[in-house]
PDB file of N, CA and C in Angstrom:
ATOM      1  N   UNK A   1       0.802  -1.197   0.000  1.00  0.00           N
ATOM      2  CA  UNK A   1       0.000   0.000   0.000  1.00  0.00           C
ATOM      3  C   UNK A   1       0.851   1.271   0.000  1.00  0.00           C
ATOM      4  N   UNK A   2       1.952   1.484   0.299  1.00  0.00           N
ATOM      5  CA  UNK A   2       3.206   2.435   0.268  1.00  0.00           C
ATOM      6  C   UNK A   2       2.917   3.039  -1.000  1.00  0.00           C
ATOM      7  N   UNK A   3       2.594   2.605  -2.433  1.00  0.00           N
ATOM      8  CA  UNK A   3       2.947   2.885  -3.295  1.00  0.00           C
ATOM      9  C   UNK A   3       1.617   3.498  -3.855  1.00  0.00           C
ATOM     10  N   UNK A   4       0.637   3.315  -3.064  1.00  0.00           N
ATOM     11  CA  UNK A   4      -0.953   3.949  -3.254  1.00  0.00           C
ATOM     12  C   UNK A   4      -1.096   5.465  -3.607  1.00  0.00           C
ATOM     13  N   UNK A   5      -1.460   6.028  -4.750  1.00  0.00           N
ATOM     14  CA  UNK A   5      -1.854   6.876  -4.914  1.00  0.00           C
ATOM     15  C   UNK A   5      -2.447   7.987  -3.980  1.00  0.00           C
ATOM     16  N   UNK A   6      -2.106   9.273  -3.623  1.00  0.00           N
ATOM     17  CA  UNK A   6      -2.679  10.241  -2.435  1.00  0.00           C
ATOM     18  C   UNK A   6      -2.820  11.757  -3.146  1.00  0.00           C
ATOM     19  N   UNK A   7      -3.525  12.361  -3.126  1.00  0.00           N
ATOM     20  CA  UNK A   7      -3.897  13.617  -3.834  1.00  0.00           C
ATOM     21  C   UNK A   7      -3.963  14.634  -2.704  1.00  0.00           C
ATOM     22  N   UNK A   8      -3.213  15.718  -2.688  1.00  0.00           N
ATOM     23  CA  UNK A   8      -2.509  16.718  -1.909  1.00  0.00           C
ATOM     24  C   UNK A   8      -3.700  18.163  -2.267  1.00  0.00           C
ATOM     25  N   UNK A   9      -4.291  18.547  -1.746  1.00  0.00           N
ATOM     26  CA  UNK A   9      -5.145  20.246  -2.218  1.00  0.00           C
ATOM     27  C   UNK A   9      -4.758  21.073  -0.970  1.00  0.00           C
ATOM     28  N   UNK A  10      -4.885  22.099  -1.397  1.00  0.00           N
ATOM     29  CA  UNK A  10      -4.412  23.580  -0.136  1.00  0.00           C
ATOM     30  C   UNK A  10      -5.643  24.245  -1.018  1.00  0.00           C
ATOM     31  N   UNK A  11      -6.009  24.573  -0.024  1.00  0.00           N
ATOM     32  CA  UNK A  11      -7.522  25.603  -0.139  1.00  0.00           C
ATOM     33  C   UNK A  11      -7.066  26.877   0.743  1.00  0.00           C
ATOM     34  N   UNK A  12      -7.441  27.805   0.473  1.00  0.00           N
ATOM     35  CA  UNK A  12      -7.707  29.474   1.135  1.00  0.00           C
ATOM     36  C   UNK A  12      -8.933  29.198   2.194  1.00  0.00           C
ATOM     37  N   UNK A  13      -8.723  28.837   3.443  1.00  0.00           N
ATOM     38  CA  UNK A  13      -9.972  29.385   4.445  1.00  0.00           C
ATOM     39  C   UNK A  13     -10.347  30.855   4.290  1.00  0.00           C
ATOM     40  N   UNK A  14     -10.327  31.456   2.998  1.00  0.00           N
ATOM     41  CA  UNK A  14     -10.643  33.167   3.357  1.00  0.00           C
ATOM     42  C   UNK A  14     -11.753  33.266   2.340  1.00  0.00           C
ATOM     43  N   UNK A  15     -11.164  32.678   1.398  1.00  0.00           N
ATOM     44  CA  UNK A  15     -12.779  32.761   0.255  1.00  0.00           C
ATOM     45  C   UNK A  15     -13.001  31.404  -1.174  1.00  0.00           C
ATOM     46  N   UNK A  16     -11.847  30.347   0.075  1.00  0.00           N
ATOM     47  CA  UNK A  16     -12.517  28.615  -0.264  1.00  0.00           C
ATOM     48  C   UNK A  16     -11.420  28.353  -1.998  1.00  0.00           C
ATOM     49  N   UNK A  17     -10.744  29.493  -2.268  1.00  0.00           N
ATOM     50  CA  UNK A  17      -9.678  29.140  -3.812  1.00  0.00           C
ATOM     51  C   UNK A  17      -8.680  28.180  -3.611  1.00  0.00           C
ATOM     52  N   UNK A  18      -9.175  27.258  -4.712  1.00  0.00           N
ATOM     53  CA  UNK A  18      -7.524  26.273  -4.673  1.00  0.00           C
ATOM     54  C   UNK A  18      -6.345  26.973  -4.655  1.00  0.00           C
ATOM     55  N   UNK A  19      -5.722  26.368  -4.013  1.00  0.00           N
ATOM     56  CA  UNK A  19      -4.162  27.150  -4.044  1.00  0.00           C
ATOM     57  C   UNK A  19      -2.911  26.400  -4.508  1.00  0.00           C
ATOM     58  N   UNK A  20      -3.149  24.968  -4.257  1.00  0.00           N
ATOM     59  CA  UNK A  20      -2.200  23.766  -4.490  1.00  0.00           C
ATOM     60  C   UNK A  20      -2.925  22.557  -5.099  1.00  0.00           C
ATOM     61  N   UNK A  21      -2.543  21.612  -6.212  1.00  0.00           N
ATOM     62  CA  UNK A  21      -3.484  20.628  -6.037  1.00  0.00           C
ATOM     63  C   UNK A  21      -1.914  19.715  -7.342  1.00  0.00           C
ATOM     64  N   UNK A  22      -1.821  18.286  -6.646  1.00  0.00           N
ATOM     65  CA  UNK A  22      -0.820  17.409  -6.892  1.00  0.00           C
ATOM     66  C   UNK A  22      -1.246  15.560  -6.433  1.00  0.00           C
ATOM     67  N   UNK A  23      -0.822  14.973  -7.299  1.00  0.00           N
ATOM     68  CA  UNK A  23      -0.978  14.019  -6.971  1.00  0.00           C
ATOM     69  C   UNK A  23       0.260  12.903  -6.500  1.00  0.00           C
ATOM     70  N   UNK A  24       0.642  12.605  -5.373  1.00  0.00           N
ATOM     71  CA  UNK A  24       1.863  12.013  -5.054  1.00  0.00           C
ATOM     72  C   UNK A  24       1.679  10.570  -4.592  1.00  0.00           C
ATOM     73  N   UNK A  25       3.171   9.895  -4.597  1.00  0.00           N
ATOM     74  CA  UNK A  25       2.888   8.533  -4.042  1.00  0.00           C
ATOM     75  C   UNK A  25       2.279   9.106  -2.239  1.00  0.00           C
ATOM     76  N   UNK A  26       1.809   7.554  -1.692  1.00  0.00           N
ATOM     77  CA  UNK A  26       1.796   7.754  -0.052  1.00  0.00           C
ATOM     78  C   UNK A  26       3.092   8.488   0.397  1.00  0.00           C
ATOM     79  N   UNK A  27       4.041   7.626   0.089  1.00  0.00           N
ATOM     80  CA  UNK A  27       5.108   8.172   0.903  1.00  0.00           C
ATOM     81  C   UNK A  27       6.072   9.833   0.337  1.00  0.00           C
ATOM     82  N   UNK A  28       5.297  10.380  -0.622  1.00  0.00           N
ATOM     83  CA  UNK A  28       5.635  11.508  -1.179  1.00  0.00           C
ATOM     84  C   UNK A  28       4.832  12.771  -0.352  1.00  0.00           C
ATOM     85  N   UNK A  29       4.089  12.219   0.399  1.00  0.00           N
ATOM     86  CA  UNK A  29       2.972  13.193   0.976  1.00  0.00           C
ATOM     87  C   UNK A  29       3.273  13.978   2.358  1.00  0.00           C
ATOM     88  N   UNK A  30       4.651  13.432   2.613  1.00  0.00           N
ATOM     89  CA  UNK A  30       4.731  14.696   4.155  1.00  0.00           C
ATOM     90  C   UNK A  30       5.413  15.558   3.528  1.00  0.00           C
ATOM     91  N   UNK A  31       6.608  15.613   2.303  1.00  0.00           N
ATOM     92  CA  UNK A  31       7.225  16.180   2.288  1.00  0.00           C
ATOM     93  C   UNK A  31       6.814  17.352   1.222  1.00  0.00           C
ATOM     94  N   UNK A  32       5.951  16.947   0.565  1.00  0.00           N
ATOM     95  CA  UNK A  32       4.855  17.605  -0.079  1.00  0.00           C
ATOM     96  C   UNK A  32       4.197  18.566   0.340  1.00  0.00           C
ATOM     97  N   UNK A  33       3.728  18.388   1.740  1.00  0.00           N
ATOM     98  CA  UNK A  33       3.078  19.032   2.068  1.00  0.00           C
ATOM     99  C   UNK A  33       3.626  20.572   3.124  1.00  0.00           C
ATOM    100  N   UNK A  34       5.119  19.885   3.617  1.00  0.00           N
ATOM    101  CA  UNK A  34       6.109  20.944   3.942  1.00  0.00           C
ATOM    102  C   UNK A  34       6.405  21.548   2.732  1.00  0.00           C
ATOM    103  N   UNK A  35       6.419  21.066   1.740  1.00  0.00           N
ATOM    104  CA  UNK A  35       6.638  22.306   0.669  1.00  0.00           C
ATOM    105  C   UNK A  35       5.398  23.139   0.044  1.00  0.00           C
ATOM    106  N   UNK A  36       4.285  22.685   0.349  1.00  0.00           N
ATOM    107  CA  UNK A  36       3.210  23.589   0.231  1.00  0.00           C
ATOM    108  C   UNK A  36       3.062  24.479   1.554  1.00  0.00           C
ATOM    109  N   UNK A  37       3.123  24.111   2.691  1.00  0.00           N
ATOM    110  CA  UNK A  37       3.147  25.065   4.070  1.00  0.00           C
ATOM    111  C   UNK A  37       4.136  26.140   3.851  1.00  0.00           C
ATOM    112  N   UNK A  38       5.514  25.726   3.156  1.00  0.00           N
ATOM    113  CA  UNK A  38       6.258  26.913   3.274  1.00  0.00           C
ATOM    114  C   UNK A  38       6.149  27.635   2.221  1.00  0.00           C
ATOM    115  N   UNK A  39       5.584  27.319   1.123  1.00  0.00           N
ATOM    116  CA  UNK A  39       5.102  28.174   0.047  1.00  0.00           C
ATOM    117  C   UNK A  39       4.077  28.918   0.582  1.00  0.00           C
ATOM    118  N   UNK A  40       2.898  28.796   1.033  1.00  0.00           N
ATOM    119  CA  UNK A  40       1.271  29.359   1.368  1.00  0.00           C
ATOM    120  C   UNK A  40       1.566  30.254   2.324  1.00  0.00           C
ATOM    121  N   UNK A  41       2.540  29.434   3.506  1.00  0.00           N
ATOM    122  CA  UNK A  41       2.274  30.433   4.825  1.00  0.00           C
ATOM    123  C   UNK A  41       2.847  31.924   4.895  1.00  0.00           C
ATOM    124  N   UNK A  42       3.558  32.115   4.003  1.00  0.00           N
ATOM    125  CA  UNK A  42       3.853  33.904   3.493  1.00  0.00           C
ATOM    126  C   UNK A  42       2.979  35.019   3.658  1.00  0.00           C
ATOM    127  N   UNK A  43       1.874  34.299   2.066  1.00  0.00           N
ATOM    128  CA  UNK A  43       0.929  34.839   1.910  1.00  0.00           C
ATOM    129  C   UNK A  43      -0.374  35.204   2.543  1.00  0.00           C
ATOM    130  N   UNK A  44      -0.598  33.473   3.190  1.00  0.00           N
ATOM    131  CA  UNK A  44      -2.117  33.470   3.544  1.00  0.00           C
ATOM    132  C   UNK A  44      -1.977  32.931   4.947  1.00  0.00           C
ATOM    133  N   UNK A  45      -0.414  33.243   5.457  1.00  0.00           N
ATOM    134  CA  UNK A  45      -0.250  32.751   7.261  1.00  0.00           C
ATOM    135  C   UNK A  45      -1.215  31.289   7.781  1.00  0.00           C
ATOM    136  N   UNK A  46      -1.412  31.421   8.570  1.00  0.00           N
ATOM    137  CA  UNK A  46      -2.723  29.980   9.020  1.00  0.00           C
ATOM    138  C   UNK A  46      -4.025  30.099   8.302  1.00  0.00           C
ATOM    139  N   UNK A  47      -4.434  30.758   6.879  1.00  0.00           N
ATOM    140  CA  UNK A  47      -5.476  31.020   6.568  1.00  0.00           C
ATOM    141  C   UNK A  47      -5.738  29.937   4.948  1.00  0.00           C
ATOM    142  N   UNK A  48      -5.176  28.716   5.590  1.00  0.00           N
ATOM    143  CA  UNK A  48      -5.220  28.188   4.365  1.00  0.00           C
ATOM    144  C   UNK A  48      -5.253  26.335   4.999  1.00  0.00           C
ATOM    145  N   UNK A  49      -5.969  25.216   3.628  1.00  0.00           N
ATOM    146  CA  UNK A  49      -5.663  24.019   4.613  1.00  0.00           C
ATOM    147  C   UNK A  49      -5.261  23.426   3.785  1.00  0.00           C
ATOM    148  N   UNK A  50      -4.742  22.244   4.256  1.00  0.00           N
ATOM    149  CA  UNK A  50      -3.852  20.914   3.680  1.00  0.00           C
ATOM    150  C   UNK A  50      -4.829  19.578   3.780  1.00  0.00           C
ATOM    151  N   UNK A  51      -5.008  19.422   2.404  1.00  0.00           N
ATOM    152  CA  UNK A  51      -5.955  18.001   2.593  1.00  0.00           C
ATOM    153  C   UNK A  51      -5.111  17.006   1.859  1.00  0.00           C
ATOM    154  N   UNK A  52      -4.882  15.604   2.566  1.00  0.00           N
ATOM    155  CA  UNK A  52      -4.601  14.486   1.997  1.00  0.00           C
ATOM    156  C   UNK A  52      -5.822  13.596   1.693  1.00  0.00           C
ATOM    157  N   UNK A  53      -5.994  12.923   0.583  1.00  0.00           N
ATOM    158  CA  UNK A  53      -6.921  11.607   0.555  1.00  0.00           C
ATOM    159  C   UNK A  53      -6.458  10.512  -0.418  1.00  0.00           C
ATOM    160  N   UNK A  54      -6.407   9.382   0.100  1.00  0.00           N
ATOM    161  CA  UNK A  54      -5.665   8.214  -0.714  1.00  0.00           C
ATOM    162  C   UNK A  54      -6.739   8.195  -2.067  1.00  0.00           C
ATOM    163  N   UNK A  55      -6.526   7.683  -3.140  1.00  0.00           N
ATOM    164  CA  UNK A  55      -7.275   7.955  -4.748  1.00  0.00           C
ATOM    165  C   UNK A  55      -7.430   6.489  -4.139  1.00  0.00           C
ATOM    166  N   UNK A  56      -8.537   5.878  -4.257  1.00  0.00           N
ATOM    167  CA  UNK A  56      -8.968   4.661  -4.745  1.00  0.00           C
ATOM    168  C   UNK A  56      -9.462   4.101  -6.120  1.00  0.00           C
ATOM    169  N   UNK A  57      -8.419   2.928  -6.151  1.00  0.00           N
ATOM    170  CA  UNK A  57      -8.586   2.273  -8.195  1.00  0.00           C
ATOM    171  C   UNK A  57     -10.001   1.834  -8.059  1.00  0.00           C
ATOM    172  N   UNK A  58     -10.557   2.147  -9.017  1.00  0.00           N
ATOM    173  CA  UNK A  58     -11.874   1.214  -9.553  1.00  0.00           C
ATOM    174  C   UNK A  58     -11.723   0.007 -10.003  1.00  0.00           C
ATOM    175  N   UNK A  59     -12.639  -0.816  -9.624  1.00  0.00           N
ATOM    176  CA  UNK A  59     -12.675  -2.210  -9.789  1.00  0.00           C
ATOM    177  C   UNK A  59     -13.667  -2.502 -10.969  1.00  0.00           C
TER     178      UNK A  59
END
């Protein structure tokens, strides 16, 4: 499951705009997401979120 598909979005809590959106392995996803925190938090400080969700294959 390591190798499972996970889809990364950063949204604006200020008026709901994508800001980030990537699709990485599982294990691509912390470091991913430190590089979206230190990109966002400049601009939009704590006013922004980080969503992970594993992609599930269709059967």
């Amino acid at each position: 499951m390591a190798s499972e598909d996970h889809s990364i979005t950063a949204i604006s809590t200020r008026d709901g705009d994508l800001l980030f959106f990537q699709t990485v392995k599982a294990f691509e996803s912390d470091d991913v997401c430190q590089q979206v925190r230190r990109r966002c938090r400049p601009v939009y400080g704590e006013a922004f979120r980080i969503e992970v969700q594993p992609i599930r294959a269709r059967r």
